[in-house]
C-alpha atoms as a PDB file:
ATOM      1  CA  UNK A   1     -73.674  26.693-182.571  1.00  0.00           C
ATOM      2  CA  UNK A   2     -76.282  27.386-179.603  1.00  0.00           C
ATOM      3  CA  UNK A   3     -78.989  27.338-182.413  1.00  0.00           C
ATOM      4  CA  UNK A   4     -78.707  23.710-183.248  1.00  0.00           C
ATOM      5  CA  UNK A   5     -76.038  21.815-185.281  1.00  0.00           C
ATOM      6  CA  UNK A   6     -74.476  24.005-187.404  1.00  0.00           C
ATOM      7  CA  UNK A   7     -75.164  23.202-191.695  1.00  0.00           C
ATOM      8  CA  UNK A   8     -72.805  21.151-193.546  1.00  0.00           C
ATOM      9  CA  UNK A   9     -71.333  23.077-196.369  1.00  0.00           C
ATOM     10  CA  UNK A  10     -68.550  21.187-196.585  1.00  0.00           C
ATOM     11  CA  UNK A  11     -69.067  19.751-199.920  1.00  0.00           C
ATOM     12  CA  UNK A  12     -66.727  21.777-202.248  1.00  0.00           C
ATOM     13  CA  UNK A  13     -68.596  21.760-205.261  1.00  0.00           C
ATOM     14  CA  UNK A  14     -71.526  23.006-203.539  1.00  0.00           C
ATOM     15  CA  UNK A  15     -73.629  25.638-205.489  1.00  0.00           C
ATOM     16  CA  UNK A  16     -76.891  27.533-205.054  1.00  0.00           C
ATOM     17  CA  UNK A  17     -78.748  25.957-208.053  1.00  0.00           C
ATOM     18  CA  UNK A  18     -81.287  28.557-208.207  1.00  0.00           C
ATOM     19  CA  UNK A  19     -80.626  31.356-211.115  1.00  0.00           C
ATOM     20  CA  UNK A  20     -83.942  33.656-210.812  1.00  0.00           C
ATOM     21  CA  UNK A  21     -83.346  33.440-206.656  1.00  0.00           C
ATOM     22  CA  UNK A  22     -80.020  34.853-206.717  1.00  0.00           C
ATOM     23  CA  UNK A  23     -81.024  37.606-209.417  1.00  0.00           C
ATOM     24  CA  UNK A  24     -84.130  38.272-206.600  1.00  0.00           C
ATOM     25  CA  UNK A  25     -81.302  38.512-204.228  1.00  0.00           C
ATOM     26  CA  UNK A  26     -78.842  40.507-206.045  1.00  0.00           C
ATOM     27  CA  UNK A  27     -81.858  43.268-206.669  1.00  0.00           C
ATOM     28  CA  UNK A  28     -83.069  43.160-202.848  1.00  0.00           C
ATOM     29  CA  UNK A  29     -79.159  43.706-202.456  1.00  0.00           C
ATOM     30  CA  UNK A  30     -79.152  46.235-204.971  1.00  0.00           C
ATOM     31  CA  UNK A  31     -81.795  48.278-203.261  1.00  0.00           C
ATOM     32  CA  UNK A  32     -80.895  48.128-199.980  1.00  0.00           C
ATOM     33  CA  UNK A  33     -76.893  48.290-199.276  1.00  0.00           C
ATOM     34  CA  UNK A  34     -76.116  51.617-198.749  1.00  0.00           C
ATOM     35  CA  UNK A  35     -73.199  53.241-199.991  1.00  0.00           C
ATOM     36  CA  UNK A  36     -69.622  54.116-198.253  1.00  0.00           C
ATOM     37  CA  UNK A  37     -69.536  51.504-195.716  1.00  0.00           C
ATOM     38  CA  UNK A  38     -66.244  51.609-193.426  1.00  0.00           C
ATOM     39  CA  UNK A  39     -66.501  48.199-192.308  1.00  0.00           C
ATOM     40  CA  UNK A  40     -69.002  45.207-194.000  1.00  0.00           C
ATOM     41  CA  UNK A  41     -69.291  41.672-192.427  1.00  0.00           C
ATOM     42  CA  UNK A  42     -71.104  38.982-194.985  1.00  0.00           C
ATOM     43  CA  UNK A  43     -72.461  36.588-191.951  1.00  0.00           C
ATOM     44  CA  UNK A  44     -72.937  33.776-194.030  1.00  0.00           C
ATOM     45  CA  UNK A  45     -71.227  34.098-197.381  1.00  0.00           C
ATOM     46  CA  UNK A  46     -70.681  30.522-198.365  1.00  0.00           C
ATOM     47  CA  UNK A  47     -68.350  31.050-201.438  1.00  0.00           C
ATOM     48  CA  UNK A  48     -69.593  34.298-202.269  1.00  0.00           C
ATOM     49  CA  UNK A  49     -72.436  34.163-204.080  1.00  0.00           C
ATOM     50  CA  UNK A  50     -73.852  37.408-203.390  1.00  0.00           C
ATOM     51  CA  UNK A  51     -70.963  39.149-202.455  1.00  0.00           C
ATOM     52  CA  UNK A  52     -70.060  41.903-205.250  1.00  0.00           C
ATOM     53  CA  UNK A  53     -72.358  44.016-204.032  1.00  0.00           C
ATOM     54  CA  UNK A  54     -70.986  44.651-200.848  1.00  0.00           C
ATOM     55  CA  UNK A  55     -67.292  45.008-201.890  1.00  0.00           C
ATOM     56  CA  UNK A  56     -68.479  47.575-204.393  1.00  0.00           C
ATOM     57  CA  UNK A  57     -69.754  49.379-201.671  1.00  0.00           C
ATOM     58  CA  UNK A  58     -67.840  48.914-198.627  1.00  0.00           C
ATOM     59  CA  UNK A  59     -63.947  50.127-197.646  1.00  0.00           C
ATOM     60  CA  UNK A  60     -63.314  46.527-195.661  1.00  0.00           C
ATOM     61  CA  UNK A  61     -65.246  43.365-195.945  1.00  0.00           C
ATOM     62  CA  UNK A  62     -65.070  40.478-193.899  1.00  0.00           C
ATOM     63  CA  UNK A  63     -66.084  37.327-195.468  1.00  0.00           C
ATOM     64  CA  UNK A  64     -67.238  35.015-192.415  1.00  0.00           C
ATOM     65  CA  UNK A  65     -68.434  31.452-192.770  1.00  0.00           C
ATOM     66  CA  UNK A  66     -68.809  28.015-190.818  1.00  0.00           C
ATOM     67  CA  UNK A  67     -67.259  25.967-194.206  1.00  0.00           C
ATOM     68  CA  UNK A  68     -63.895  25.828-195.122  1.00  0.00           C
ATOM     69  CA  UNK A  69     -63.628  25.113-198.436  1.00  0.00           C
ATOM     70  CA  UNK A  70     -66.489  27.167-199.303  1.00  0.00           C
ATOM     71  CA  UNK A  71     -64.663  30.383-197.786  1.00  0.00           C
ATOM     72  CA  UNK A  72     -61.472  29.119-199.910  1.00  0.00           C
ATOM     73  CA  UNK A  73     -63.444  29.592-202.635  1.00  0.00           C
ATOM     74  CA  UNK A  74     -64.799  32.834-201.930  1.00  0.00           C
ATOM     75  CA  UNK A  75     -60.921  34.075-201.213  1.00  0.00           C
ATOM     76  CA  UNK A  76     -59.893  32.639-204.506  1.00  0.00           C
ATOM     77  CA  UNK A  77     -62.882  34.976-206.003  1.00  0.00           C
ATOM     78  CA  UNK A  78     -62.712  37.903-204.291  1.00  0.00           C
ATOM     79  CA  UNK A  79     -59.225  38.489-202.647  1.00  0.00           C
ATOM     80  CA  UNK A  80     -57.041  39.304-205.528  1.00  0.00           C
ATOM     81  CA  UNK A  81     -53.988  40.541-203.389  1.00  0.00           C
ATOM     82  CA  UNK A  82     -56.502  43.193-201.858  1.00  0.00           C
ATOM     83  CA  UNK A  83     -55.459  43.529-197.831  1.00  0.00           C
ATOM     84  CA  UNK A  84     -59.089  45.185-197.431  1.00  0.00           C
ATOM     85  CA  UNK A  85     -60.914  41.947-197.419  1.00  0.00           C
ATOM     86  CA  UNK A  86     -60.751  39.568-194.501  1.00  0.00           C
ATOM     87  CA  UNK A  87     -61.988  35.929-194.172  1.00  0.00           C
ATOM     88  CA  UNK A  88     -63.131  34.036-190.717  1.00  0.00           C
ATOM     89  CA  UNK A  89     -63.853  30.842-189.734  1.00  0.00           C
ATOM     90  CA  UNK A  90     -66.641  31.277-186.939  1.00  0.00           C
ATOM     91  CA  UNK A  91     -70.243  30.095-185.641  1.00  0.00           C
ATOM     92  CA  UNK A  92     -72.359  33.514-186.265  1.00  0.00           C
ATOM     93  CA  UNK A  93     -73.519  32.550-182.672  1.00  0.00           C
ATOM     94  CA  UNK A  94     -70.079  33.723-181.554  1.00  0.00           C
ATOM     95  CA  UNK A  95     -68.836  36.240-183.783  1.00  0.00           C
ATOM     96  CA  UNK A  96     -65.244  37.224-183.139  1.00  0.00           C
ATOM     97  CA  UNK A  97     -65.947  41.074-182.880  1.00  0.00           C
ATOM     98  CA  UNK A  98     -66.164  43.665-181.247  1.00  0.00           C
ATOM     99  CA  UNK A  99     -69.199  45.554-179.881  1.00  0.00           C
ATOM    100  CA  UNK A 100     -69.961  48.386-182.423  1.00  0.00           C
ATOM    101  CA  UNK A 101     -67.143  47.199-184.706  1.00  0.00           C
ATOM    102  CA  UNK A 102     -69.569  47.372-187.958  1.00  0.00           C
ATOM    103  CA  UNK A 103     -71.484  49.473-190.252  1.00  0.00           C
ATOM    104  CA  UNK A 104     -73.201  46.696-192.248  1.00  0.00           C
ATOM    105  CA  UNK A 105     -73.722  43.265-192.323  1.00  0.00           C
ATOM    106  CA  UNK A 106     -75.587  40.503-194.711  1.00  0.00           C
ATOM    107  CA  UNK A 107     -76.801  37.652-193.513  1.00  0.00           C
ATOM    108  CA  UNK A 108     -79.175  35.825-196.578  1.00  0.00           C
ATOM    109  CA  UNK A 109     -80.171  32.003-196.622  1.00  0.00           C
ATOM    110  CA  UNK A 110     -78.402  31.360-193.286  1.00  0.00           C
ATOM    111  CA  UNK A 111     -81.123  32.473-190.510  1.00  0.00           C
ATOM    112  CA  UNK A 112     -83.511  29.613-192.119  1.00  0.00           C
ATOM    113  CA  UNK A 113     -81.095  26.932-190.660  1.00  0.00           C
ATOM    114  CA  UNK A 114     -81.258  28.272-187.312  1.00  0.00           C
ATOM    115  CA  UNK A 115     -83.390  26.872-184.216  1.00  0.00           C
ATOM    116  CA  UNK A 116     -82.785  30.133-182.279  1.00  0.00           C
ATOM    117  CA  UNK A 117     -82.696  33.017-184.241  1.00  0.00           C
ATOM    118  CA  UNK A 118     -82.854  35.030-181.293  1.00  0.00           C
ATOM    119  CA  UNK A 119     -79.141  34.354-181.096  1.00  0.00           C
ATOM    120  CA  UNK A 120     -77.897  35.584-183.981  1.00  0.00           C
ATOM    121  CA  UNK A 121     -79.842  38.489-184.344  1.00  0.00           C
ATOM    122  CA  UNK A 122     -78.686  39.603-181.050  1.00  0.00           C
ATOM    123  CA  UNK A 123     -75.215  38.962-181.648  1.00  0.00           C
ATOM    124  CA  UNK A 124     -75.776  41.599-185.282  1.00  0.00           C
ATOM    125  CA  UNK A 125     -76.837  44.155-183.299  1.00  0.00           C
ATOM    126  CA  UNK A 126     -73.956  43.921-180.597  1.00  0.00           C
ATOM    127  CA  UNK A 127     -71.671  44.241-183.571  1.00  0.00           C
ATOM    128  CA  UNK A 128     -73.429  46.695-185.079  1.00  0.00           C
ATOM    129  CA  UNK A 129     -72.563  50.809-184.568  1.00  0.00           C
ATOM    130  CA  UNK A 130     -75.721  52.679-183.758  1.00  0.00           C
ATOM    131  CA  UNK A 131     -76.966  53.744-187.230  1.00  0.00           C
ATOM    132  CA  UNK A 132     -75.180  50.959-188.951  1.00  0.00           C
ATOM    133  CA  UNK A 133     -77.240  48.646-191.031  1.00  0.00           C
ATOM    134  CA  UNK A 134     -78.788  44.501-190.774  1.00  0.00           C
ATOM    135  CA  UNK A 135     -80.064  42.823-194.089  1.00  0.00           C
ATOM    136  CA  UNK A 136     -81.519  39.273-193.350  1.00  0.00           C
ATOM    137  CA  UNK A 137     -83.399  36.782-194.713  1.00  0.00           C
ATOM    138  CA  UNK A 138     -85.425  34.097-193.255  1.00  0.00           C
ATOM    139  CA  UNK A 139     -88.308  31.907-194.008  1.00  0.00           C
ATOM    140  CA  UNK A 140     -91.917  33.107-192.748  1.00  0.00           C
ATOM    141  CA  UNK A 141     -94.791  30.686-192.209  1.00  0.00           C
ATOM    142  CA  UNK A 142     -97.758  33.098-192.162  1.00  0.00           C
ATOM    143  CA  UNK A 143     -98.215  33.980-195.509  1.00  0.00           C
ATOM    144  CA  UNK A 144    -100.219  32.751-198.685  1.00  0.00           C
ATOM    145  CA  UNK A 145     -97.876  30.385-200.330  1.00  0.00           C
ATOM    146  CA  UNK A 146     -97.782  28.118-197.490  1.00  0.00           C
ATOM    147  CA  UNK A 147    -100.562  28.393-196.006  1.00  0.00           C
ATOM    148  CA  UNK A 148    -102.233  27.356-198.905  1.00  0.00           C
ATOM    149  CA  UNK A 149     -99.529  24.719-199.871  1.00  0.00           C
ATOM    150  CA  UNK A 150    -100.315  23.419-196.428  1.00  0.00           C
ATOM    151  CA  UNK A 151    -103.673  23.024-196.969  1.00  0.00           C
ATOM    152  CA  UNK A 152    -103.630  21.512-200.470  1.00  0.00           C
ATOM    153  CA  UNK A 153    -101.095  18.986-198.975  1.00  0.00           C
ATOM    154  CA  UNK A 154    -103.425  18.130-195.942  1.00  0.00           C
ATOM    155  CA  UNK A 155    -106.055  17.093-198.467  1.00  0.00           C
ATOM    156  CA  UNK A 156    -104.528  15.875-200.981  1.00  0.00           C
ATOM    157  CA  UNK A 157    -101.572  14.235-199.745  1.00  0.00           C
ATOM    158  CA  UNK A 158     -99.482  15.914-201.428  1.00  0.00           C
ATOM    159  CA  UNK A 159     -95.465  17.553-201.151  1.00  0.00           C
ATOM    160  CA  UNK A 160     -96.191  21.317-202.631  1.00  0.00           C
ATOM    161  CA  UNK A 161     -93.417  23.162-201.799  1.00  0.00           C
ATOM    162  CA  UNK A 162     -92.276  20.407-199.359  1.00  0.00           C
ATOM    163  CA  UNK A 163     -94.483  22.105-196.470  1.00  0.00           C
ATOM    164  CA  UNK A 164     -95.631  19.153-194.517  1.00  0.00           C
ATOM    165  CA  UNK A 165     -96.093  20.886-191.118  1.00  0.00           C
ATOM    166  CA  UNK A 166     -98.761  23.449-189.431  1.00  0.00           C
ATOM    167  CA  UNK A 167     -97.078  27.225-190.171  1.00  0.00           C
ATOM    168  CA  UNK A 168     -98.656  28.551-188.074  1.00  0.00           C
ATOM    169  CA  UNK A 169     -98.077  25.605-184.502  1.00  0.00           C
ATOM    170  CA  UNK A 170     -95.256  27.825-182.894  1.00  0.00           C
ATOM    171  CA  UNK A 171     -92.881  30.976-183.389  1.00  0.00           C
ATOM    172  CA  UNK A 172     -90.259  28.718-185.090  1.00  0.00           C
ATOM    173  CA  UNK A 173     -90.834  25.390-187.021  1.00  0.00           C
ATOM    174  CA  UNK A 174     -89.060  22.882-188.619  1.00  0.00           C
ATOM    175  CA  UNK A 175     -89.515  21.505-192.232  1.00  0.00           C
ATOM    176  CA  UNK A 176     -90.398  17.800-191.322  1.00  0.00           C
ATOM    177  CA  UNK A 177     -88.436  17.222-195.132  1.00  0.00           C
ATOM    178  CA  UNK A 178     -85.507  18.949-194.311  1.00  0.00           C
ATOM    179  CA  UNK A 179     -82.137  16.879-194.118  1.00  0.00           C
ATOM    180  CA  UNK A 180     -80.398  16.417-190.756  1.00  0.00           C
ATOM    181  CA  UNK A 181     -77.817  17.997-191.641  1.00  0.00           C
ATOM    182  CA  UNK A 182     -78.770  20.805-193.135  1.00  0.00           C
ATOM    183  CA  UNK A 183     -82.543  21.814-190.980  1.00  0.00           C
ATOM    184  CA  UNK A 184     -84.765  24.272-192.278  1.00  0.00           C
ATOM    185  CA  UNK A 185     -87.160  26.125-190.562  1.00  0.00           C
ATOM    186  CA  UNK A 186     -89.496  28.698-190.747  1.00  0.00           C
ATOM    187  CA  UNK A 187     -90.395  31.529-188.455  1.00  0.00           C
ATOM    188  CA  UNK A 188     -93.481  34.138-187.616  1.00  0.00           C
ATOM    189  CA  UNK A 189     -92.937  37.540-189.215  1.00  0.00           C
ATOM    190  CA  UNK A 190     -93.971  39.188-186.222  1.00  0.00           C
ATOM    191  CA  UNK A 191     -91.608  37.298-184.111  1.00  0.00           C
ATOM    192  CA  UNK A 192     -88.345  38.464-186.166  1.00  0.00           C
ATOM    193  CA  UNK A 193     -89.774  41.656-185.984  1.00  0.00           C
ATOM    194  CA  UNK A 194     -89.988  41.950-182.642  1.00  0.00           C
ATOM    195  CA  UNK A 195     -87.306  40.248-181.425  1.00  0.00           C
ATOM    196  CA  UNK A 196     -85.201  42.335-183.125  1.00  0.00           C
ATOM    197  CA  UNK A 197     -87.119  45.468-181.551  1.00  0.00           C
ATOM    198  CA  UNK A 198     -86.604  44.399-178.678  1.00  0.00           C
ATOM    199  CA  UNK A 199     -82.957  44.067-179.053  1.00  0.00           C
ATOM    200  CA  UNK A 200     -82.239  47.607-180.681  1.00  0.00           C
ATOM    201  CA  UNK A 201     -82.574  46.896-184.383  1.00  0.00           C
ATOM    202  CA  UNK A 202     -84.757  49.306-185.643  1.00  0.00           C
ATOM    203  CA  UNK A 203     -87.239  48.009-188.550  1.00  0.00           C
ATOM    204  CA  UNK A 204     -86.870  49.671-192.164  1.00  0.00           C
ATOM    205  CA  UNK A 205     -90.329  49.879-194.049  1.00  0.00           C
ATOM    206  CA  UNK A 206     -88.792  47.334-197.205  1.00  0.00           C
ATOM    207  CA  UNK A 207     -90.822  45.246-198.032  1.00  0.00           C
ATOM    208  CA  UNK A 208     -88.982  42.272-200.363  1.00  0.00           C
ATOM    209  CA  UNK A 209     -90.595  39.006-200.138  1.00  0.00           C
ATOM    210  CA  UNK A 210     -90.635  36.184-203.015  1.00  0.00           C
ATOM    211  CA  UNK A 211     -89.754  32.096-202.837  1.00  0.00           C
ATOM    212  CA  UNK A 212     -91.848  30.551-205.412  1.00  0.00           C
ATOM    213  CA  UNK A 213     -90.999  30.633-208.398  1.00  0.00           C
ATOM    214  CA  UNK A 214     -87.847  27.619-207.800  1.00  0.00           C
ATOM    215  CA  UNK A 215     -91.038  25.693-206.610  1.00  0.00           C
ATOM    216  CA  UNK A 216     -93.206  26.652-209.517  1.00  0.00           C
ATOM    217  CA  UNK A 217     -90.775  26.169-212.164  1.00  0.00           C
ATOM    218  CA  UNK A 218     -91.165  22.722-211.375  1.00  0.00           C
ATOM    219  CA  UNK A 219     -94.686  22.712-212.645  1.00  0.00           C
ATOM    220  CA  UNK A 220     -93.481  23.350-216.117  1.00  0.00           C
ATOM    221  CA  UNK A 221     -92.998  26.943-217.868  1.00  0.00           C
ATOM    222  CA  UNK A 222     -96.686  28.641-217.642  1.00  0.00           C
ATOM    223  CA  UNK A 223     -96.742  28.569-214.020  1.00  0.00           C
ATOM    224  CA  UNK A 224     -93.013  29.728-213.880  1.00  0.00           C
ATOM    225  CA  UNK A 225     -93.886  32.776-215.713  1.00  0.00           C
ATOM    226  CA  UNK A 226     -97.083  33.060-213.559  1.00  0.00           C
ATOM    227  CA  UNK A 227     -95.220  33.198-210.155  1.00  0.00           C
ATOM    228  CA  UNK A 228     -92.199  35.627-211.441  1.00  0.00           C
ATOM    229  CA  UNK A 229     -94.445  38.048-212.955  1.00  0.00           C
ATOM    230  CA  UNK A 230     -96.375  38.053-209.748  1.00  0.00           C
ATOM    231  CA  UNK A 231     -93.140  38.699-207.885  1.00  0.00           C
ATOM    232  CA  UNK A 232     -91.449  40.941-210.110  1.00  0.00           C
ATOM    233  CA  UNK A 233     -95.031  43.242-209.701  1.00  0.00           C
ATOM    234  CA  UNK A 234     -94.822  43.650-206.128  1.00  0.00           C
ATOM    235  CA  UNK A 235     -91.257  43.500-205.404  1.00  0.00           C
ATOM    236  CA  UNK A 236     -90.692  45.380-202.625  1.00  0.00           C
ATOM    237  CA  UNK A 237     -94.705  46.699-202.193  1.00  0.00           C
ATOM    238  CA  UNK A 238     -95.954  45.789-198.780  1.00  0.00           C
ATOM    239  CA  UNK A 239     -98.489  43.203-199.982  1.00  0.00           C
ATOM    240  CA  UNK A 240     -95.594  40.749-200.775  1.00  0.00           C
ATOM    241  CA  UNK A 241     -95.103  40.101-197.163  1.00  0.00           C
ATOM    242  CA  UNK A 242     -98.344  38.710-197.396  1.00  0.00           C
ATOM    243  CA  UNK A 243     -98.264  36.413-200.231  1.00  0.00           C
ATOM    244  CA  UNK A 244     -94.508  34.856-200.370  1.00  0.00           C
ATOM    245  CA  UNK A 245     -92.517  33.175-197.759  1.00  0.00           C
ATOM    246  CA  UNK A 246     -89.229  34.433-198.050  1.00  0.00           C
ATOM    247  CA  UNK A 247     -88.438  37.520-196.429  1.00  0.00           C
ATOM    248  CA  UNK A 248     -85.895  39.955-197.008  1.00  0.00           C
ATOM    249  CA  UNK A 249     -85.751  42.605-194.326  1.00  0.00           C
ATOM    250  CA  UNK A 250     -83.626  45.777-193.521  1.00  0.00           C
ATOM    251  CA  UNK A 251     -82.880  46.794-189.997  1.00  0.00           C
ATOM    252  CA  UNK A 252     -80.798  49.983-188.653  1.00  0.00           C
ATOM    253  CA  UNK A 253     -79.344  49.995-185.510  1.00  0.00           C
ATOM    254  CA  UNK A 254     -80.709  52.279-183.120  1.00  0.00           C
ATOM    255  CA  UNK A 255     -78.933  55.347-181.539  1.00  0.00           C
ATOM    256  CA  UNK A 256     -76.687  58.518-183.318  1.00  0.00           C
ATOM    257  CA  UNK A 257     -75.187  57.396-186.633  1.00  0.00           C
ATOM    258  CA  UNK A 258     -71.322  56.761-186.243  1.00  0.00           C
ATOM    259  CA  UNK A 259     -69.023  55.582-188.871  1.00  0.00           C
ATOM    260  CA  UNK A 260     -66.777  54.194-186.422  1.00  0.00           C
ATOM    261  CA  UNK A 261     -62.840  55.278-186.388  1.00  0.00           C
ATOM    262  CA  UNK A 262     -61.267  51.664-186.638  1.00  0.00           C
ATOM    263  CA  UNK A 263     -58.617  51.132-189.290  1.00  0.00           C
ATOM    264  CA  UNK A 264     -57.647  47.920-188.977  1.00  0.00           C
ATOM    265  CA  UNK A 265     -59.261  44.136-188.461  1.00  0.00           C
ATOM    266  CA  UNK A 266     -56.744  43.960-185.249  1.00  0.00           C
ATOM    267  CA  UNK A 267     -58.569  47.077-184.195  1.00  0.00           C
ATOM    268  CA  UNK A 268     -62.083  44.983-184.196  1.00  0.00           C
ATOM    269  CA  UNK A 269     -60.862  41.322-183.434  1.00  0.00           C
ATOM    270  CA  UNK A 270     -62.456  39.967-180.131  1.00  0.00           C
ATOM    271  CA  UNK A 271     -62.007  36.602-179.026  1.00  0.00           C
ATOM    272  CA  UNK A 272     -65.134  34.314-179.185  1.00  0.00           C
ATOM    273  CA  UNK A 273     -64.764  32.723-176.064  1.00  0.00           C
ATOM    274  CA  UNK A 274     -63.811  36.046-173.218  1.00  0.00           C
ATOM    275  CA  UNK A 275     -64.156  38.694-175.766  1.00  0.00           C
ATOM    276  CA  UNK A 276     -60.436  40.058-174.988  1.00  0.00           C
ATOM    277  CA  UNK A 277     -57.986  41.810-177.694  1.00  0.00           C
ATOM    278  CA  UNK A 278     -57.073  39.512-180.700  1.00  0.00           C
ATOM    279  CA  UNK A 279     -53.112  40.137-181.787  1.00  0.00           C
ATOM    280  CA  UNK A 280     -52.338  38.406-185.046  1.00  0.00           C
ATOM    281  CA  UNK A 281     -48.642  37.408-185.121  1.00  0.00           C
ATOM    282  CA  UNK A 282     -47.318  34.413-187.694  1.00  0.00           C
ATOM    283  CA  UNK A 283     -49.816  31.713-187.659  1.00  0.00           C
ATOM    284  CA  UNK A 284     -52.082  32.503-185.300  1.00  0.00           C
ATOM    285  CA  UNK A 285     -54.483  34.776-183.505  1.00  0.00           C
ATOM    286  CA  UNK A 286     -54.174  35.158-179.796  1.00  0.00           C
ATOM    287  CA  UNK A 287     -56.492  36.805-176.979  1.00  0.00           C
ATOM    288  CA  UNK A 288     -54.636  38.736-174.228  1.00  0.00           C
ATOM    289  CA  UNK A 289     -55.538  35.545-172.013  1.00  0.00           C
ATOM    290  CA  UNK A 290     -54.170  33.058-174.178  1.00  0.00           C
ATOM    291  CA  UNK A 291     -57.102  31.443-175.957  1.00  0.00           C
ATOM    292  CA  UNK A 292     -55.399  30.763-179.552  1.00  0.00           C
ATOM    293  CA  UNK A 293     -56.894  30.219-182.823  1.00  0.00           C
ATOM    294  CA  UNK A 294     -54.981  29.435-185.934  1.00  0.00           C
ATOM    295  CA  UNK A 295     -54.210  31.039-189.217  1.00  0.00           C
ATOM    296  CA  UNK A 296     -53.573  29.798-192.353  1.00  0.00           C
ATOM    297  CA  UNK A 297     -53.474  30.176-196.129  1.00  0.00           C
ATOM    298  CA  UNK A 298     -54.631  33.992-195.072  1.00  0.00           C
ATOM    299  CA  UNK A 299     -58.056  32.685-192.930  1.00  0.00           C
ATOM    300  CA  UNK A 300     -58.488  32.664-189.257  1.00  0.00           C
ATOM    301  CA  UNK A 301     -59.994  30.295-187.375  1.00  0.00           C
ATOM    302  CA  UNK A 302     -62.335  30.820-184.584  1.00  0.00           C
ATOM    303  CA  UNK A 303     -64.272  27.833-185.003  1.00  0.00           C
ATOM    304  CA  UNK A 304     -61.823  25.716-182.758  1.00  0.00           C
ATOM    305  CA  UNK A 305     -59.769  27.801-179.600  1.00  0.00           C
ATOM    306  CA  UNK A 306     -56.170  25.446-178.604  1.00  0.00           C
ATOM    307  CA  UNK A 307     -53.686  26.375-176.424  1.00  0.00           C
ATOM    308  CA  UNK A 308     -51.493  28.558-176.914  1.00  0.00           C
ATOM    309  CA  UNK A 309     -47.496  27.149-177.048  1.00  0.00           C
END
């Protein structure tokens, strides 16, 4: 990963512990997917947390992720003999597409673990047709929340919200509490903003923003019921950007909308490493210069490139 070392997921009983979160993320979802997509890639999708959405609203979906067992899990969930629904190994850094090869892709609670966003977001938009939509999430340090967590912390000596670091020191920073092997970090809003501007991805006025209340409920039910009914009030108003720190934003593609003409995931494959034709034949895919990547158990895997035989 050319962001930093890559997350361990690898633990296969690994779950998202966070109920009111994931019903957040499922209405953000909810909201913002559009309908009739020809081809949906969920960057990201762990074991397929959030994925129902998307398959409910997409014609082919590929399921790509870093961890193997938590993409076995998300097969065993969501492939059900369906030969619409694909599932990749692969660093997000390096996706194995094609340029213009999709209409949609997710990407939420995977940009906060990465050094470089820059990377990523510029590998979406390569991917992306023109007119064909991004939904990301990342962590921003200038808002309310932790500013004022940060502050409260600096005097008191404190761990509110775990923010033990200046928000506002650099365009990208690193929770100091964060374990090495699975880094947080937090970004400027205006730095996602326009660095995605700047490479084509055109900024959607949605404004979804929340990422306390898992802190507050901590602080016993009053103050859990404080922070979700001040989320749930201005969920997706424009003021939320200014009060919580994670951000949910939508981004189109610039250019004439296209829908794209490719039928099947041969038709988009690209190898990671010289971006040539993939051909999948037995167990394994192979570039037209003989970079080789294996499949099994119905997932391929780009994360490792052998020699072909």
């Amino acid at each position: 990963m050319d962001g930093g070392s890559i997350p361990d997921y690898e633990d296969p009983d690994f779950t998202i512990n966070d109920p009111y979160g994931t019903e957040f993320e499922l209405s953000v979802l909810e909201r913002s997917v559009p309908k009739h997509n020809r081809w949906a890639l969920d960057a990201g999708c762990g074991y397929g947390r959030l994925s129902e959405i998307i398959c409910e609203r997409s014609d082919r979906v590929i399921f790509l992720d870093y961890s193997l067992s938590n993409l076995r899990r998300a097969k065993e969930k969501y492939y059900l003999g369906e030969s619409n629904r694909y599932f990749i190994l692969a660093d997000i850094g390096k996706l194995p597409l094609k340029d213009g090869s999709l209409n949609l892709i997710t990407s939420i609670r995977v940009l906060h673990h990465l050094s470089t966003p820059e990377i990523y977001i510029s590998e979406f938009s390569r991917c992306l047709v023109p007119g064909g939509y991004a939904i990301l999430s990342f962590n921003s340090g200038d808002n309310a929340a932790i500013l004022l967590s940060f502050i409260i912390n600096r005097i008191l000596g404190t761990n509110l919200m775990g923010i033990g670091f200046n928000p506002l020191s650099g365009k990208t920073v690193m929770a100091g509490n964060s374990p090495p092997n699975r880094r947080i970090y937090f970004y400027r809003y205006g730095h996602i903003i326009r660095t995605a501007r700047s490479m084509d991805l055109r900024y959607i006025i949605a404004h979804y923003h929340g990422g306390i209340s898992d802190s507050a409920s901590r602080h016993g039910a009053i103050v859990s019921n404080i922070s979700r009914r001040a989320e749930n009030a201005v969920f997706g108003k424009k003021i939320s950007r200014y009060l919580f720190p994670n951000s949910y934003m939508v981004f189109s593609k610039s250019g004439s909308i296209e829908s794209g003409e490719h039928e099947d995931l041969e038709d988009i494959l690209a190898c990671p490493i010289c971006r040539t034709d993939i051909r999948l034949s037995g167990y394994k895919a192979t570039c037209t210069t003989g970079h080789s990547f294996p499949l099994r158990e119905g997932i391929i895997d780009f994360r490792i490139g052998m020699p072909s035989a």
